[in-house]
Every structure is written in C-alpha cells, then in structure tokens.
PDB file of N, CA and C in Angstrom:
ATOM      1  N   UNK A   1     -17.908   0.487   0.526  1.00  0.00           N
ATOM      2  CA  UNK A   1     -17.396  -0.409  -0.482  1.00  0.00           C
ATOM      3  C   UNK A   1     -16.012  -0.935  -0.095  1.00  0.00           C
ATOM      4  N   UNK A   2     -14.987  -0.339   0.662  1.00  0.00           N
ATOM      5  CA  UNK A   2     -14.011  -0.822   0.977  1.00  0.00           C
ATOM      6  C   UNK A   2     -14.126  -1.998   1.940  1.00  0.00           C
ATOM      7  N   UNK A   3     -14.920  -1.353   3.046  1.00  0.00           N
ATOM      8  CA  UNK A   3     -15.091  -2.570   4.101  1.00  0.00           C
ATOM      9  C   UNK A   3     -15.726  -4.344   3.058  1.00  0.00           C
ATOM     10  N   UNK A   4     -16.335  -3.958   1.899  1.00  0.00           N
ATOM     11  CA  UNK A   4     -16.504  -5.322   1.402  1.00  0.00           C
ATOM     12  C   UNK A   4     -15.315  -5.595   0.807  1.00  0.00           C
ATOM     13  N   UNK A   5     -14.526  -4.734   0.137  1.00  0.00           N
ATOM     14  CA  UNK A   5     -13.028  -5.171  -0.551  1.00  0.00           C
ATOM     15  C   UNK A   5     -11.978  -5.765   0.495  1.00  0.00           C
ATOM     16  N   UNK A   6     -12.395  -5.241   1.384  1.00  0.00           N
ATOM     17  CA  UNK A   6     -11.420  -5.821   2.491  1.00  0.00           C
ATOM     18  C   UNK A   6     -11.584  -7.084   3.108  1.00  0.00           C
ATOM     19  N   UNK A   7     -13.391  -7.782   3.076  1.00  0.00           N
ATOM     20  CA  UNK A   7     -13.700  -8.819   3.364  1.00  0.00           C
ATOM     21  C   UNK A   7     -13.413  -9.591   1.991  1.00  0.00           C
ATOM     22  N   UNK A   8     -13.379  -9.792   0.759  1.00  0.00           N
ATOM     23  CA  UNK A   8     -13.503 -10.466  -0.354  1.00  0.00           C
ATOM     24  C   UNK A   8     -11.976 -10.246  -0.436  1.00  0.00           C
ATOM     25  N   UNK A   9     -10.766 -10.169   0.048  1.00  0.00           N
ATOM     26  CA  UNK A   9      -9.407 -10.225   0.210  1.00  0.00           C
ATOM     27  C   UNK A   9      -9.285 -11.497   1.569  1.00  0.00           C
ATOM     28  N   UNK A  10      -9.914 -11.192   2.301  1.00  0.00           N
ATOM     29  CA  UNK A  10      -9.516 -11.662   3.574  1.00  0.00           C
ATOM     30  C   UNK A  10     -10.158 -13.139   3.243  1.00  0.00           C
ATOM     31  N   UNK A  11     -11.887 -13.341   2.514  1.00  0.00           N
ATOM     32  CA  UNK A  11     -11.992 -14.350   2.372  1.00  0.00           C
ATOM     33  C   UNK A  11     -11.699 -15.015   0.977  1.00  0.00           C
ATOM     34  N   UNK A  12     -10.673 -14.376   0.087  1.00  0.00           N
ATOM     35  CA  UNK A  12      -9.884 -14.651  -0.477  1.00  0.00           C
ATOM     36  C   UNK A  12     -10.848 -14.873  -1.904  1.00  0.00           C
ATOM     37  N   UNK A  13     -11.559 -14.215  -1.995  1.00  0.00           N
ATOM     38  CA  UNK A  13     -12.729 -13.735  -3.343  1.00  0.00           C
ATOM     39  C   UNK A  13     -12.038 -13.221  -4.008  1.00  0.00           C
ATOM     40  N   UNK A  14     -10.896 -12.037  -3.670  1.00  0.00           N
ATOM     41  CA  UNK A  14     -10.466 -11.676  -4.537  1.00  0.00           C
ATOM     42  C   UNK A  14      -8.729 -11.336  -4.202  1.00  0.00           C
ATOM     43  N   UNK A  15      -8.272 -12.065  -5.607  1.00  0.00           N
ATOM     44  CA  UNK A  15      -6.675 -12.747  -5.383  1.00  0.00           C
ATOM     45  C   UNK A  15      -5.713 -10.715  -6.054  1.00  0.00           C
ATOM     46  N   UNK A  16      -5.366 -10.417  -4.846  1.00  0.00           N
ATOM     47  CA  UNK A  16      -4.582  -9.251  -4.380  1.00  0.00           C
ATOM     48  C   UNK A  16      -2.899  -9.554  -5.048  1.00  0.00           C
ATOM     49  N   UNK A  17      -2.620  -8.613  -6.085  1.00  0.00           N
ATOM     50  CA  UNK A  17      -1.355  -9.072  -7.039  1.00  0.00           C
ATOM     51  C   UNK A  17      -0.194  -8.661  -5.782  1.00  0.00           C
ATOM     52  N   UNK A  18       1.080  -9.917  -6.308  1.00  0.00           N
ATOM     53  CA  UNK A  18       1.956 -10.309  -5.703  1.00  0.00           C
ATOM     54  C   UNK A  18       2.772  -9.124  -5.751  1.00  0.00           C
ATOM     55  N   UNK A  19       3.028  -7.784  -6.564  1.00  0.00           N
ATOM     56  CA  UNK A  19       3.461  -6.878  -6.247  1.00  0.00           C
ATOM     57  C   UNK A  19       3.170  -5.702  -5.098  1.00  0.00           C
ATOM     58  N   UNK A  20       1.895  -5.802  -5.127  1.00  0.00           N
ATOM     59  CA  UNK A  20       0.744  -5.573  -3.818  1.00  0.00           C
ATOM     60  C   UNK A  20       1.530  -5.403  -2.738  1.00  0.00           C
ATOM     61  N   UNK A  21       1.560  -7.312  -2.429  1.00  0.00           N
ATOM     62  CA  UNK A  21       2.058  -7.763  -1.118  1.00  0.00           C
ATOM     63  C   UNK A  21       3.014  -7.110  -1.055  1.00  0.00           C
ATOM     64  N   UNK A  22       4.400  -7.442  -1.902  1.00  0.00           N
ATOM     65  CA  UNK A  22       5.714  -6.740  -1.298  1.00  0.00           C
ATOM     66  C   UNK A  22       5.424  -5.454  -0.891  1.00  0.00           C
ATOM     67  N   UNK A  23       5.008  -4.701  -2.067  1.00  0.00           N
ATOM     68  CA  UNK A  23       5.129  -3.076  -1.664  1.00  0.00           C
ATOM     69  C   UNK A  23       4.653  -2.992   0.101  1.00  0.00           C
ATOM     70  N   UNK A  24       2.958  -3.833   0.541  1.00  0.00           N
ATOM     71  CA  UNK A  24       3.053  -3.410   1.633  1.00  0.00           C
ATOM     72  C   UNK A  24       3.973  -3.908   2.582  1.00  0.00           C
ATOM     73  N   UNK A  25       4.768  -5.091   2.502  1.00  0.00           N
ATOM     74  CA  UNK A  25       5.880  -5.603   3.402  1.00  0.00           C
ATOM     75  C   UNK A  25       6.519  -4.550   3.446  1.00  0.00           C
ATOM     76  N   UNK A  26       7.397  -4.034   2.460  1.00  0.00           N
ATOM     77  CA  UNK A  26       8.339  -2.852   2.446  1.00  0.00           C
ATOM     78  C   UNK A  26       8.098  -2.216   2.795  1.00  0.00           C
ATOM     79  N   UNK A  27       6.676  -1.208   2.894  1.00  0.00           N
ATOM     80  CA  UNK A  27       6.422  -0.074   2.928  1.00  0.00           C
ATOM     81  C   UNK A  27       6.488  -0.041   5.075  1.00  0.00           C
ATOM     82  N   UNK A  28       5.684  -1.051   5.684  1.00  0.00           N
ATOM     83  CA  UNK A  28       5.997  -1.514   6.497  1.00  0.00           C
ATOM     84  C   UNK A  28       7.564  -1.631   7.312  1.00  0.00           C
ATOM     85  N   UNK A  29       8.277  -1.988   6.309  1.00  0.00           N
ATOM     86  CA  UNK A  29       9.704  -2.754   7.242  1.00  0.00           C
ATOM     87  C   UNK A  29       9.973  -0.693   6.928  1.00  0.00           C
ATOM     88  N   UNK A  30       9.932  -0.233   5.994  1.00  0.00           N
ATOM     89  CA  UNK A  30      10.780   0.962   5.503  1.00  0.00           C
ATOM     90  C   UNK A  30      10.173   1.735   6.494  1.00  0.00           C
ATOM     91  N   UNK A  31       8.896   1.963   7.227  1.00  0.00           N
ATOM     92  CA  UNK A  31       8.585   2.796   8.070  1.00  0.00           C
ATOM     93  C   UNK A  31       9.113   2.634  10.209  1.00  0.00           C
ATOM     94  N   UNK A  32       9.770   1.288  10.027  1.00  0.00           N
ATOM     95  CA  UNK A  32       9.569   0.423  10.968  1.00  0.00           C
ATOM     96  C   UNK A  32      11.421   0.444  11.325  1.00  0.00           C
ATOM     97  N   UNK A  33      12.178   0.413   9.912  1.00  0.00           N
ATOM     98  CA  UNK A  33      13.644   0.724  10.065  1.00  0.00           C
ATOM     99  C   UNK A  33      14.239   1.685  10.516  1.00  0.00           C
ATOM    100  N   UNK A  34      15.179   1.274  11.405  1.00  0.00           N
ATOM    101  CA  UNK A  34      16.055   2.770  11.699  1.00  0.00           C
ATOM    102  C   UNK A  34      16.713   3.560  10.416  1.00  0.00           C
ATOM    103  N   UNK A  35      17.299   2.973   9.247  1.00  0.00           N
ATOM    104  CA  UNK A  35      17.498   3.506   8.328  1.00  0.00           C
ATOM    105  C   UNK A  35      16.948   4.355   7.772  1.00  0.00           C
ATOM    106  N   UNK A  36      17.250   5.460   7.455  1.00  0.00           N
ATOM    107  CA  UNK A  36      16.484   6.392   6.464  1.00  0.00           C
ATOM    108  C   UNK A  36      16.737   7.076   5.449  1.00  0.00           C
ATOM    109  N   UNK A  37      16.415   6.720   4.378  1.00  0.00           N
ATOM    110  CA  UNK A  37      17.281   7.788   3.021  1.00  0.00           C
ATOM    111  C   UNK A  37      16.987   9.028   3.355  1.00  0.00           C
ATOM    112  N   UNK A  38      16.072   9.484   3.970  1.00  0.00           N
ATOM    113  CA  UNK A  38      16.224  10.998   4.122  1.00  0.00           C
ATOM    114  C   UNK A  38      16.025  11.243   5.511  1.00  0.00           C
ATOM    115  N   UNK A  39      17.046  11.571   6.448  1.00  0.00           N
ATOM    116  CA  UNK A  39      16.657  11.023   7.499  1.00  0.00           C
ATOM    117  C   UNK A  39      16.405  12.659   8.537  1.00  0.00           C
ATOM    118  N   UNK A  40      15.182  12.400   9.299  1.00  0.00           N
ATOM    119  CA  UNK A  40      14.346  13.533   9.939  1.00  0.00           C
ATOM    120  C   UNK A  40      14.890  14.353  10.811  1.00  0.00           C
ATOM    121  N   UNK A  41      16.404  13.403  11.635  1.00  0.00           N
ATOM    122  CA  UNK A  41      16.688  14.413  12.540  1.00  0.00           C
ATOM    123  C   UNK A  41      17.760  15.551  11.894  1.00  0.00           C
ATOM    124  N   UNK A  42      18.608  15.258  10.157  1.00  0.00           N
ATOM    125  CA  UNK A  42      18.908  16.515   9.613  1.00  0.00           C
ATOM    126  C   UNK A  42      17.622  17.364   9.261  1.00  0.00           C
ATOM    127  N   UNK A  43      17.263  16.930   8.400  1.00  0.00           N
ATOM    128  CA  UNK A  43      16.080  17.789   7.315  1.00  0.00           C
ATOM    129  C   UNK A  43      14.985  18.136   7.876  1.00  0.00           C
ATOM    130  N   UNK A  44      14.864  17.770   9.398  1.00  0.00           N
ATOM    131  CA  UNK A  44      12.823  18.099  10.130  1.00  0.00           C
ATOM    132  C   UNK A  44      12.089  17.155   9.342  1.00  0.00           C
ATOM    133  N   UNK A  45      11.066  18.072   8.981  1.00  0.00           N
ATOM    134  CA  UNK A  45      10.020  17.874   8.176  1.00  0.00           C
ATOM    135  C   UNK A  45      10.291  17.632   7.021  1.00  0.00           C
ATOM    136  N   UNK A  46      10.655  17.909   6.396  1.00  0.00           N
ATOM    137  CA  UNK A  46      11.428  17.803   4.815  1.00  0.00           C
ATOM    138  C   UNK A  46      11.511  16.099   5.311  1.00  0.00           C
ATOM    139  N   UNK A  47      12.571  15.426   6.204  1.00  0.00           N
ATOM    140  CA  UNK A  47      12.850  14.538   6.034  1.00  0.00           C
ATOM    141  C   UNK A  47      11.558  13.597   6.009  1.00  0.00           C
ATOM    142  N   UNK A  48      10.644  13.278   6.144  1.00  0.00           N
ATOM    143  CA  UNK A  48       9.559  12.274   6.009  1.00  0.00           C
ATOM    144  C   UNK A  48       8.907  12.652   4.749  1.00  0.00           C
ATOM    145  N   UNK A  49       9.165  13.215   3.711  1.00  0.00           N
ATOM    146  CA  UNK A  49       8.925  13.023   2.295  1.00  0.00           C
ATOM    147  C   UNK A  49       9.252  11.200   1.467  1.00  0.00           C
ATOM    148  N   UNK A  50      10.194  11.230   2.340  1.00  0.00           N
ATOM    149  CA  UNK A  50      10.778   9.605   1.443  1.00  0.00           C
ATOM    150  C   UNK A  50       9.721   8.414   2.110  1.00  0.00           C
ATOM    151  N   UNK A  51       9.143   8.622   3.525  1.00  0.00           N
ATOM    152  CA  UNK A  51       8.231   7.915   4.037  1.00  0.00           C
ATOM    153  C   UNK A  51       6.921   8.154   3.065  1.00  0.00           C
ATOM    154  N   UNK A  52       6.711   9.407   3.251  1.00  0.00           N
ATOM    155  CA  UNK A  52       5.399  10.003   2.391  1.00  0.00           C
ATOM    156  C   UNK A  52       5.101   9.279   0.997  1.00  0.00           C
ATOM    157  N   UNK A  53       6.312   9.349   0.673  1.00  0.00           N
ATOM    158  CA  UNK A  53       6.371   8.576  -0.723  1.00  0.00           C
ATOM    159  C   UNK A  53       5.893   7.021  -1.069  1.00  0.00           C
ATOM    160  N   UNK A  54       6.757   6.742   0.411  1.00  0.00           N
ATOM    161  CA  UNK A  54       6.255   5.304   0.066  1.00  0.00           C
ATOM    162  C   UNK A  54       4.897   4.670   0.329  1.00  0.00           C
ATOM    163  N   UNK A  55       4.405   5.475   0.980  1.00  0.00           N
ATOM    164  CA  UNK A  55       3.033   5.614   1.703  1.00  0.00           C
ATOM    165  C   UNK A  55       2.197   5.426   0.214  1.00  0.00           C
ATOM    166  N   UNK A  56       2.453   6.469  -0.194  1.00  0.00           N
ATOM    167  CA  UNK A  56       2.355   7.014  -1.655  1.00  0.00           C
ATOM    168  C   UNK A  56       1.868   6.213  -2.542  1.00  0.00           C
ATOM    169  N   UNK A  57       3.033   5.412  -2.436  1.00  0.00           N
ATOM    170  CA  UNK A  57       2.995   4.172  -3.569  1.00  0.00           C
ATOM    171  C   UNK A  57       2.252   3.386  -3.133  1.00  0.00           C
ATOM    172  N   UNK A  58       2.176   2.748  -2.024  1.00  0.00           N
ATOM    173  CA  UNK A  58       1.025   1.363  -1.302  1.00  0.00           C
ATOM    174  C   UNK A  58       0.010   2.210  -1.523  1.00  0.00           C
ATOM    175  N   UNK A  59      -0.515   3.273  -1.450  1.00  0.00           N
ATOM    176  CA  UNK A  59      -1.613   3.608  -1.597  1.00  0.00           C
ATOM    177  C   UNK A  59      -2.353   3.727  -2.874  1.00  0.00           C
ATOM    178  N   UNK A  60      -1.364   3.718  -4.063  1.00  0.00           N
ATOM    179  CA  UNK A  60      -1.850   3.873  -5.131  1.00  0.00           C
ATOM    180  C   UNK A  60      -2.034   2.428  -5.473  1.00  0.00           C
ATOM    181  N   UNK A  61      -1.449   1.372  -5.181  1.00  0.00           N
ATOM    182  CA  UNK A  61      -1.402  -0.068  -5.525  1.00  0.00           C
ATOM    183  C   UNK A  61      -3.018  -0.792  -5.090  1.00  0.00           C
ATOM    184  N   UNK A  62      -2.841  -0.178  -3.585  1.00  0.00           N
ATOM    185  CA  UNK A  62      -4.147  -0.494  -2.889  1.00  0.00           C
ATOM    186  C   UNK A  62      -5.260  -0.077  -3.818  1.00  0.00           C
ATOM    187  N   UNK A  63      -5.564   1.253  -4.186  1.00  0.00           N
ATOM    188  CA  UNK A  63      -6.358   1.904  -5.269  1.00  0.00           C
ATOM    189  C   UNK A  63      -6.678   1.047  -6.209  1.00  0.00           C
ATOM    190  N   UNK A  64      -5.729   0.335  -7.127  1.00  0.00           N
ATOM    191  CA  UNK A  64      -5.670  -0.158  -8.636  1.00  0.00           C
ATOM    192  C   UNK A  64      -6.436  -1.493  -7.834  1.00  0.00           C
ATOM    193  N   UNK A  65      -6.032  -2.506  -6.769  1.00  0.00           N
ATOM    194  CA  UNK A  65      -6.644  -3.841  -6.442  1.00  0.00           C
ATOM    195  C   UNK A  65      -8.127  -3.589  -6.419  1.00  0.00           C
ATOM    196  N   UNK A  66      -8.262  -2.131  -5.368  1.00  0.00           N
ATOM    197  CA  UNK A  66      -9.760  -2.348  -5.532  1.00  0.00           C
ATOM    198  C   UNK A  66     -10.615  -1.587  -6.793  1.00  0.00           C
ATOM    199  N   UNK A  67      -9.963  -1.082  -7.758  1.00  0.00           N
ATOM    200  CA  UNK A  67     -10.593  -1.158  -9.227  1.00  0.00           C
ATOM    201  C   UNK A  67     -10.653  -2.386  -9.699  1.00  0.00           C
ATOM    202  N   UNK A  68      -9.866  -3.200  -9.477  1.00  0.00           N
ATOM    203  CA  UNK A  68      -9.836  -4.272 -10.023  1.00  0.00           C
ATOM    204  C   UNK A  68     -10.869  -5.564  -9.527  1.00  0.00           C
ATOM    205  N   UNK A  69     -10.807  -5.208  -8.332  1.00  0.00           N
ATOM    206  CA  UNK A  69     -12.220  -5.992  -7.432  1.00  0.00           C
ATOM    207  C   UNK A  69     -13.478  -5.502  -8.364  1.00  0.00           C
ATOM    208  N   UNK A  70     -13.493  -3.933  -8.249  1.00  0.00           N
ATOM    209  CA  UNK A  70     -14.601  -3.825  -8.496  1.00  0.00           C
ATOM    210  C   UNK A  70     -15.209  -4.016  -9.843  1.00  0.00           C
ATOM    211  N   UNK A  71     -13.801  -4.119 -10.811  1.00  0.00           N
ATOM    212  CA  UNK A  71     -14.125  -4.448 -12.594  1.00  0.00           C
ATOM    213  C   UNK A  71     -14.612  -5.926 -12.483  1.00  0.00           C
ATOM    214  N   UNK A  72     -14.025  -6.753 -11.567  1.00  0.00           N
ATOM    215  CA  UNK A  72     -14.702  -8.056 -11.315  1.00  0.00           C
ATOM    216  C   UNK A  72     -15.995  -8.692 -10.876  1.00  0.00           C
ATOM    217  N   UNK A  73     -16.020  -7.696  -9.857  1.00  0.00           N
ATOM    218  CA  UNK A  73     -17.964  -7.198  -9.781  1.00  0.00           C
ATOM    219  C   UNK A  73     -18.965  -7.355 -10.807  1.00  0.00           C
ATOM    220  N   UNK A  74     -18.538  -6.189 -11.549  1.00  0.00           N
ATOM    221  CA  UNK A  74     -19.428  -6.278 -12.861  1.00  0.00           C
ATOM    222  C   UNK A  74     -19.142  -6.801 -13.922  1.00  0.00           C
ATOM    223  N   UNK A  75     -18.190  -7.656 -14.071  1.00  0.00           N
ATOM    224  CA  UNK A  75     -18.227  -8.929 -15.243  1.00  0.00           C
ATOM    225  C   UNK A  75     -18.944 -10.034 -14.885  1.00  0.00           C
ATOM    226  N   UNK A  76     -18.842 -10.098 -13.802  1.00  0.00           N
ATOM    227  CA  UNK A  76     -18.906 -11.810 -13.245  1.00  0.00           C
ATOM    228  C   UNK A  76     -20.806 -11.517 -13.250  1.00  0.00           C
TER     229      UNK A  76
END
C-alpha cells in the first residue's frame, strides 16, 4: 500500500500538506548540518536523540498523509 501512496504523490493524486514538505526539508538539512543541538562527539550515543527525534516527527507526518490518502480512497 505504500508503494501506491508513493505513486499517487508523485503523480500528484494525492496533494501532500505543506507542513509535510517543510518538516521533510528540515528534517533533511538538520541531519545534513554540521550543527547540532545535541552534539555526538560530547554525549556518544545519547547525542543522536535530537536526530532521532526529528526522524520522529517526519515520520509521524508521513503516517497522518497516508491515512489521509487512504480516507480518500474510500470516500471517493
């Protein structure tokens, strides 16, 4: 079911909310920056919790689009 959520995004069936997008830009630039609010070479492991997190969040966003694909499914 994902691989079709992922085609009905791509061929633009189904319109992916504009908070979506940012989070994954950010989540992206935030994994991709030298900056780090919690940064790995004090804390180890501990320190990639703030990555984890954000991971976190795109993942839960991603979740809600494709409920939302799929509530569209069965109305339409």
């Amino acid at each position: 079911m994902w691989f079709r959520f992922l085609k009905a995004v791509k061929r633009r069936e189904h319109r992916v909310a504009p908070t979506t997008w940012v989070a994954a830009i950010a989540a992206v630039i935030y994994a991709l920056a030298p900056i780090d609010a919690i940064p790995e070479f004090v804390l180890g492991p501990l320190g990639l919790t703030d990555d984890v997190g954000v991971w976190g969040i795109l993942a839960l966003l991603v979740v809600r689009e494709h409920r939302r694909w799929q509530e569209s499914l069965r109305t339409a």
